[in-house]
N, C-alpha and C. Protein backbone atom coordinates (compact mmCIF):
# COMPACT_ATOMS: atom_id res chain seq x y z
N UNK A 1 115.86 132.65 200.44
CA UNK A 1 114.44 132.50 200.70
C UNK A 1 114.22 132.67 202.20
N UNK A 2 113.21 133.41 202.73
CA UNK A 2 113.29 133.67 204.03
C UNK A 2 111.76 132.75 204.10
N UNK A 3 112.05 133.27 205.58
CA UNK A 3 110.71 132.15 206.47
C UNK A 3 109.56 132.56 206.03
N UNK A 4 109.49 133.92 205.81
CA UNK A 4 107.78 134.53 205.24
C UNK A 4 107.56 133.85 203.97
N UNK A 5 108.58 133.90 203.31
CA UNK A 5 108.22 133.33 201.35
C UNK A 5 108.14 131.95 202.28
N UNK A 6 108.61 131.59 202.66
CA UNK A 6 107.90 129.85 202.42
C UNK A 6 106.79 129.60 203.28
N UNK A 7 106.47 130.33 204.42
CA UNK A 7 105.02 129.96 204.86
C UNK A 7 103.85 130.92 203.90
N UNK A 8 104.65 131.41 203.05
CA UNK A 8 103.47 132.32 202.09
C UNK A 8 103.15 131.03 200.82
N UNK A 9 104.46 130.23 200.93
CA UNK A 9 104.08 129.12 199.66
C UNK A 9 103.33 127.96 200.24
N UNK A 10 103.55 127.64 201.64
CA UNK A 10 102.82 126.66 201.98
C UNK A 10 101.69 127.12 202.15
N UNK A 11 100.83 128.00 202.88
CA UNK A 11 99.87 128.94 202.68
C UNK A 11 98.82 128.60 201.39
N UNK A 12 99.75 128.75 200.40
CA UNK A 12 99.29 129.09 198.70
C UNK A 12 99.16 127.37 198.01
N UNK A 13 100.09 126.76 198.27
CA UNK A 13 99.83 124.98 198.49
C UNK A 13 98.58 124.79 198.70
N UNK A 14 98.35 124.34 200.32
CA UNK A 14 97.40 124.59 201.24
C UNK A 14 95.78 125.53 200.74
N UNK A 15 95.54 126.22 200.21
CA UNK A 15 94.88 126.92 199.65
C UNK A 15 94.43 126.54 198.06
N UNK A 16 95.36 126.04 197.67
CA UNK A 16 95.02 125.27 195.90
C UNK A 16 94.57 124.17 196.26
N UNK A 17 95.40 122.82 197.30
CA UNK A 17 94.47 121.92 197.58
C UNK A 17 92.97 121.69 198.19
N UNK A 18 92.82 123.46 198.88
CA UNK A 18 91.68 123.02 199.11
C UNK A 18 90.65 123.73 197.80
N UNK A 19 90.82 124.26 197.56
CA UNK A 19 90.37 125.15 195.86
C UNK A 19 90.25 123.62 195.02
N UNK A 20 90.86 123.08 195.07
CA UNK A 20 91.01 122.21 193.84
C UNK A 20 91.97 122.52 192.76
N UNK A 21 92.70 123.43 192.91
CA UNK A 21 93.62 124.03 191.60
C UNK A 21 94.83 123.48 191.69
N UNK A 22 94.97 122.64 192.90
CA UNK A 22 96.78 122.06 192.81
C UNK A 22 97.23 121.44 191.65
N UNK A 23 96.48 120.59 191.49
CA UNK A 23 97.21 119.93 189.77
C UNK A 23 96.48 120.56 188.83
N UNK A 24 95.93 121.42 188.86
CA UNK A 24 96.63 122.44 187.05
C UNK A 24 97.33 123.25 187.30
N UNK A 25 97.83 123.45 189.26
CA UNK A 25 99.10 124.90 189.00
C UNK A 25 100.50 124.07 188.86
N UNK A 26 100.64 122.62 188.69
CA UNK A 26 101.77 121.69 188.29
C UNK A 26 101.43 121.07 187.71
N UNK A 27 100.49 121.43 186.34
CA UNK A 27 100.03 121.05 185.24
C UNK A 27 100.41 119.39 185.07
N UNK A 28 99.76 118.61 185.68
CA UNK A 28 99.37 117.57 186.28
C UNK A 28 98.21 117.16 184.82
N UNK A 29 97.48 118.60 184.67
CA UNK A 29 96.88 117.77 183.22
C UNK A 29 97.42 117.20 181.87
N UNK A 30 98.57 117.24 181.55
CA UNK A 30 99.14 116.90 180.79
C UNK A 30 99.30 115.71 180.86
N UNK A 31 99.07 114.65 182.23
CA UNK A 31 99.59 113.87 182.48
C UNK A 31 98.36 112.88 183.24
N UNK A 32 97.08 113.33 183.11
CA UNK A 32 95.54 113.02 183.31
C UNK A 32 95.82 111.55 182.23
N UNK A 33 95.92 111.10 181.51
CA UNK A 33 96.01 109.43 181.25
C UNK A 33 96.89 108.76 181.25
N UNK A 34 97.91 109.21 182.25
CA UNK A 34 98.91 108.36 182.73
C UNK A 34 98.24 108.05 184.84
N UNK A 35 97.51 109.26 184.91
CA UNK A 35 97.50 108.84 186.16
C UNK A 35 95.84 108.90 186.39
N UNK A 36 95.06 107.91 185.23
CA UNK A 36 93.98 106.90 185.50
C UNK A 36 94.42 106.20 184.98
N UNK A 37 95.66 105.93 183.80
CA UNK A 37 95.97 104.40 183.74
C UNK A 37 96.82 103.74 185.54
N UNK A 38 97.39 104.69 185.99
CA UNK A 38 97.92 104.25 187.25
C UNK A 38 96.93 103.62 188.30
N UNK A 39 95.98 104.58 188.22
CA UNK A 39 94.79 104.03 189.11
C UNK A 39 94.56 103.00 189.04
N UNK A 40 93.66 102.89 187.71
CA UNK A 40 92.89 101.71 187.17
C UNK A 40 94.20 100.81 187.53
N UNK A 41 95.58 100.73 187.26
CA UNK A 41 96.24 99.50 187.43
C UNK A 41 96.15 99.05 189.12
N UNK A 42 96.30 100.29 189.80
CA UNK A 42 96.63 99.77 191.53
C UNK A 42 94.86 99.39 191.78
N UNK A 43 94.05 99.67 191.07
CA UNK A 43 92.43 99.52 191.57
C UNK A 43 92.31 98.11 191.21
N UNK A 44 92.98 97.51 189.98
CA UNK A 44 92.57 96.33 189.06
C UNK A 44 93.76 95.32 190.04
N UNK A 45 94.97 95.84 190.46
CA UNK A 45 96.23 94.67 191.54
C UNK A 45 95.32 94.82 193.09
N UNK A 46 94.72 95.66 193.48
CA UNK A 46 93.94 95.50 194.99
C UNK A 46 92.82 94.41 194.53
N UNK A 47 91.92 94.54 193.90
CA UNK A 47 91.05 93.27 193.37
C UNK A 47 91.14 92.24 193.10
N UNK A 48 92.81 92.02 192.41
CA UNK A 48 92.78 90.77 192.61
C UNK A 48 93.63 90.07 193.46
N UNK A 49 94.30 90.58 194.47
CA UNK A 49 95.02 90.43 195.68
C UNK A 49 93.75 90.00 196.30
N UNK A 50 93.11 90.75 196.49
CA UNK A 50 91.73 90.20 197.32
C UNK A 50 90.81 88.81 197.16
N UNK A 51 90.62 88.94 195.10
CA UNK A 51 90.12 87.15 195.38
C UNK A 51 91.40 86.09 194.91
N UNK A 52 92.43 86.69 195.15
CA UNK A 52 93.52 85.50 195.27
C UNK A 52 93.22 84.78 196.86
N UNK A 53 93.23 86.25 197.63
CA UNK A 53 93.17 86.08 199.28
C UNK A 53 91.42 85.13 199.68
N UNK A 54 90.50 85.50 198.58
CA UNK A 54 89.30 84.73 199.12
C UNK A 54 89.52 83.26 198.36
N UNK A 55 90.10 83.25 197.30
CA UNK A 55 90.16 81.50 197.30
C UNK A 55 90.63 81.13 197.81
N UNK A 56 92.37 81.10 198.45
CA UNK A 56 93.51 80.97 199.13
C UNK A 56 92.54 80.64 200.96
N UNK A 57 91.39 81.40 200.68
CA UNK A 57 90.72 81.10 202.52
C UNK A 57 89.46 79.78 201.75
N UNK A 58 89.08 79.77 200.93
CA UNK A 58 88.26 79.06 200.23
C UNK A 58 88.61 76.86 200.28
N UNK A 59 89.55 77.41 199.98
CA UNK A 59 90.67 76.09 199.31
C UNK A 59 90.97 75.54 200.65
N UNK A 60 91.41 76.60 201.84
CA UNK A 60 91.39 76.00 203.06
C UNK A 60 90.47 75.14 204.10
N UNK A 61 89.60 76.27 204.06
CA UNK A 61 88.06 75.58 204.33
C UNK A 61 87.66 74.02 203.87
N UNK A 62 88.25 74.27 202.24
CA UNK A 62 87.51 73.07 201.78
C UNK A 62 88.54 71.93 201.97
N UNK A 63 89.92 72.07 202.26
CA UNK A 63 91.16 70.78 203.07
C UNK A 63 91.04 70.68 204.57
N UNK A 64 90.47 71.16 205.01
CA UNK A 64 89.92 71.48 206.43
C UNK A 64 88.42 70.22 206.29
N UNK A 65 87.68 70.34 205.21
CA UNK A 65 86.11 69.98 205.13
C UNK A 65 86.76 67.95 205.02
N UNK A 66 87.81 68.21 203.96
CA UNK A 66 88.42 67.01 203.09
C UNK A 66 88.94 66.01 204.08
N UNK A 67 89.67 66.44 205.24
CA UNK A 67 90.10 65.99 206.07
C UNK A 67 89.10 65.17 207.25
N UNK A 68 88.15 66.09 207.21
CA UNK A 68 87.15 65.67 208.12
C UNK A 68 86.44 64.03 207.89
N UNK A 69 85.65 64.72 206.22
CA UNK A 69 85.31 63.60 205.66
C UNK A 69 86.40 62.48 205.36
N UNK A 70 87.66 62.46 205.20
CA UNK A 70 88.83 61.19 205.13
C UNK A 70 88.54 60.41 206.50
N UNK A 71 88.54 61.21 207.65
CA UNK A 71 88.78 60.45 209.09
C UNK A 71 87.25 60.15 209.17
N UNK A 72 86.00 60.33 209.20
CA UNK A 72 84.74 59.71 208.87
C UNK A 72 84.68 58.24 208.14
N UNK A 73 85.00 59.00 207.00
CA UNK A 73 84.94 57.42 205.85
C UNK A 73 85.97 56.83 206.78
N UNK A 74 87.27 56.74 207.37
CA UNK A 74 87.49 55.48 207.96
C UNK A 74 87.47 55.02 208.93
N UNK A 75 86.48 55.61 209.87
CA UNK A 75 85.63 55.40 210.72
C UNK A 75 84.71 54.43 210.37
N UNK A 76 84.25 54.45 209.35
CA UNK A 76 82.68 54.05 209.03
C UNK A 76 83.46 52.60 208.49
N UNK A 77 84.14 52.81 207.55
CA UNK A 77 85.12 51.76 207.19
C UNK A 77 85.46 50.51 208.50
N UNK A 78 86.25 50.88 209.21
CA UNK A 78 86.56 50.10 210.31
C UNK A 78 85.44 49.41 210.46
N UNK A 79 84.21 50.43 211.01
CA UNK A 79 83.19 49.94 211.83
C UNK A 79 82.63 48.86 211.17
N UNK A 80 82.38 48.77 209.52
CA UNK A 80 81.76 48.18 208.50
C UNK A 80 82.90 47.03 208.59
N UNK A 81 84.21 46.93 208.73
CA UNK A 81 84.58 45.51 208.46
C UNK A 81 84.62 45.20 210.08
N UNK A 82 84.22 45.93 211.03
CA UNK A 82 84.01 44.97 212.16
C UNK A 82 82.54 44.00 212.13
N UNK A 83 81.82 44.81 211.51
CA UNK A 83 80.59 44.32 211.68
C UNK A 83 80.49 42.82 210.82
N UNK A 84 81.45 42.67 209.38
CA UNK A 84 81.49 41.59 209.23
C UNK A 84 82.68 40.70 209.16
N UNK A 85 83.30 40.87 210.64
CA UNK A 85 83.80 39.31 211.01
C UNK A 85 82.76 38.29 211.78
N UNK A 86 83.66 37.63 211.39
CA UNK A 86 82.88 36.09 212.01
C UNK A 86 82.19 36.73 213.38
N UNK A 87 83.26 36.69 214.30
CA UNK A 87 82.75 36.86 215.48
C UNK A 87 81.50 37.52 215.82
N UNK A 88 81.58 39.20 214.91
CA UNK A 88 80.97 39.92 215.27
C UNK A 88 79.66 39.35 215.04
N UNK A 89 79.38 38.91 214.34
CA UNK A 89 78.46 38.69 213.47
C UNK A 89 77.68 37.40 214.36
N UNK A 90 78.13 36.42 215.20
CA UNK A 90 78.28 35.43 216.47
C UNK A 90 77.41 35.94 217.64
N UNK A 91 78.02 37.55 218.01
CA UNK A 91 77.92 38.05 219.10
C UNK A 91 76.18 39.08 218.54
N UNK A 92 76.49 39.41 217.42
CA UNK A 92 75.40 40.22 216.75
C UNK A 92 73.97 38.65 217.52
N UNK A 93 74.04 37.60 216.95
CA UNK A 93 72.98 36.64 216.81
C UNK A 93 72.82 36.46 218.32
N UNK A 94 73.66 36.68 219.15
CA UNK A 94 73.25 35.94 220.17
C UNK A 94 72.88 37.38 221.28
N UNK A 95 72.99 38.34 220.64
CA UNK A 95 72.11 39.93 221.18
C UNK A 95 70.64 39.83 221.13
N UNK A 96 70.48 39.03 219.83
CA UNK A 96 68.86 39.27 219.17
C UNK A 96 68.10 37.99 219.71
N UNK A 97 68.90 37.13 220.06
CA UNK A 97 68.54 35.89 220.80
C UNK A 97 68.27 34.55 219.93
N UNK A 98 68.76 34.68 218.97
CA UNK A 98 69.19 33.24 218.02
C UNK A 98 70.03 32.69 218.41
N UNK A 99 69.76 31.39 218.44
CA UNK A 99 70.98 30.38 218.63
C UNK A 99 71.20 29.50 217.60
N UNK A 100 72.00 30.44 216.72
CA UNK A 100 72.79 29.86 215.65
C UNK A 100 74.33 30.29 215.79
N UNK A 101 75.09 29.44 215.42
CA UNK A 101 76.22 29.58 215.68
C UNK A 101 77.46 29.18 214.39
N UNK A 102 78.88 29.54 214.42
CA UNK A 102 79.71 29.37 213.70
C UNK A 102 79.75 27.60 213.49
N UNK A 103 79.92 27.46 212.14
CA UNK A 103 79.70 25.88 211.47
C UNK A 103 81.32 25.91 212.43
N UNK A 104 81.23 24.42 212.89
CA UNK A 104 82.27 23.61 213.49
C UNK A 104 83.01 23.25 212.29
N UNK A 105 82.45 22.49 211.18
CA UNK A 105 83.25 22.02 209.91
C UNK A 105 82.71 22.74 208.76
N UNK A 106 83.54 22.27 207.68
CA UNK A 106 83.49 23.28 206.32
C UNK A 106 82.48 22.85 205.50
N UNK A 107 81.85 23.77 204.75
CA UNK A 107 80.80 23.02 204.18
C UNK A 107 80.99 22.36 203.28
N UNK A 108 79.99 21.06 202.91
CA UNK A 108 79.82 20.59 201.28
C UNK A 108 79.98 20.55 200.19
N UNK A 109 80.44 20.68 199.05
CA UNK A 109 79.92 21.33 198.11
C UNK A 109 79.22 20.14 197.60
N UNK A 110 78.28 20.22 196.92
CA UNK A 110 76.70 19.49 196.03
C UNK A 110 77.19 19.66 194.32
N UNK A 111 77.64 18.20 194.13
CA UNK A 111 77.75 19.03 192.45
C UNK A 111 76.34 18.21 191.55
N UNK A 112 76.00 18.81 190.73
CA UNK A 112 75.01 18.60 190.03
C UNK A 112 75.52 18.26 188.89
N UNK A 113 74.42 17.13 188.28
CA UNK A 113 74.99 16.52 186.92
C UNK A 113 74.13 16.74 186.44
């Protein structure tokens, strides 16, 4: 095979692909529902690579969101059992300007007959 026959075949290649005739001159039609079942399979594995990839960012977001709200609630938590100790609760009355204060002794109990 010399150099002319093969730039005469690439040439003739080159020329069917742009014609459109390359796959019926390697009768490629014979083989037209094997290669849209191929498609359809790599078209139908890119789609769902993709919403694997959007829940996979989804799921993050929302342990990202989860986390936030955990360190909040025990924030709020803390703050809520500071607010009712004794003390606080001492220091709360004597902000607002009551002077009531922690019982010195324990109370009573009243029983009824």
């Amino acid at each position: 095979m010399s150099w002319s026959d093969f730039w005469k075949s690439v040439r003739n290649i080159l020329r069917a692909l742009r014609n459109g005739e390359f796959l019926l001159r390697i009768r490629a039609d014979k083989y037209y529902m094997h290669i849209m079942y191929l498609f359809l399979l790599m078209w139908v594995t890119i789609l769902l690579s993709l919403q694997v990839d959007k829940t996979l960012a989804k799921a993050g977001d929302n342990q990202a969101a989860i986390d936030q709200l955990r360190i909040h609630y025990a924030e709020r938590e803390a703050a809520l059992v500071k607010l009712h100790s004794a003390s606080a609760a001492e220091a709360r009355l004597k902000q607002l300007g009551v002077d009531l204060s922690l019982p010195q002794e324990p109370a009573t109990v009243i029983k009824s007959k």
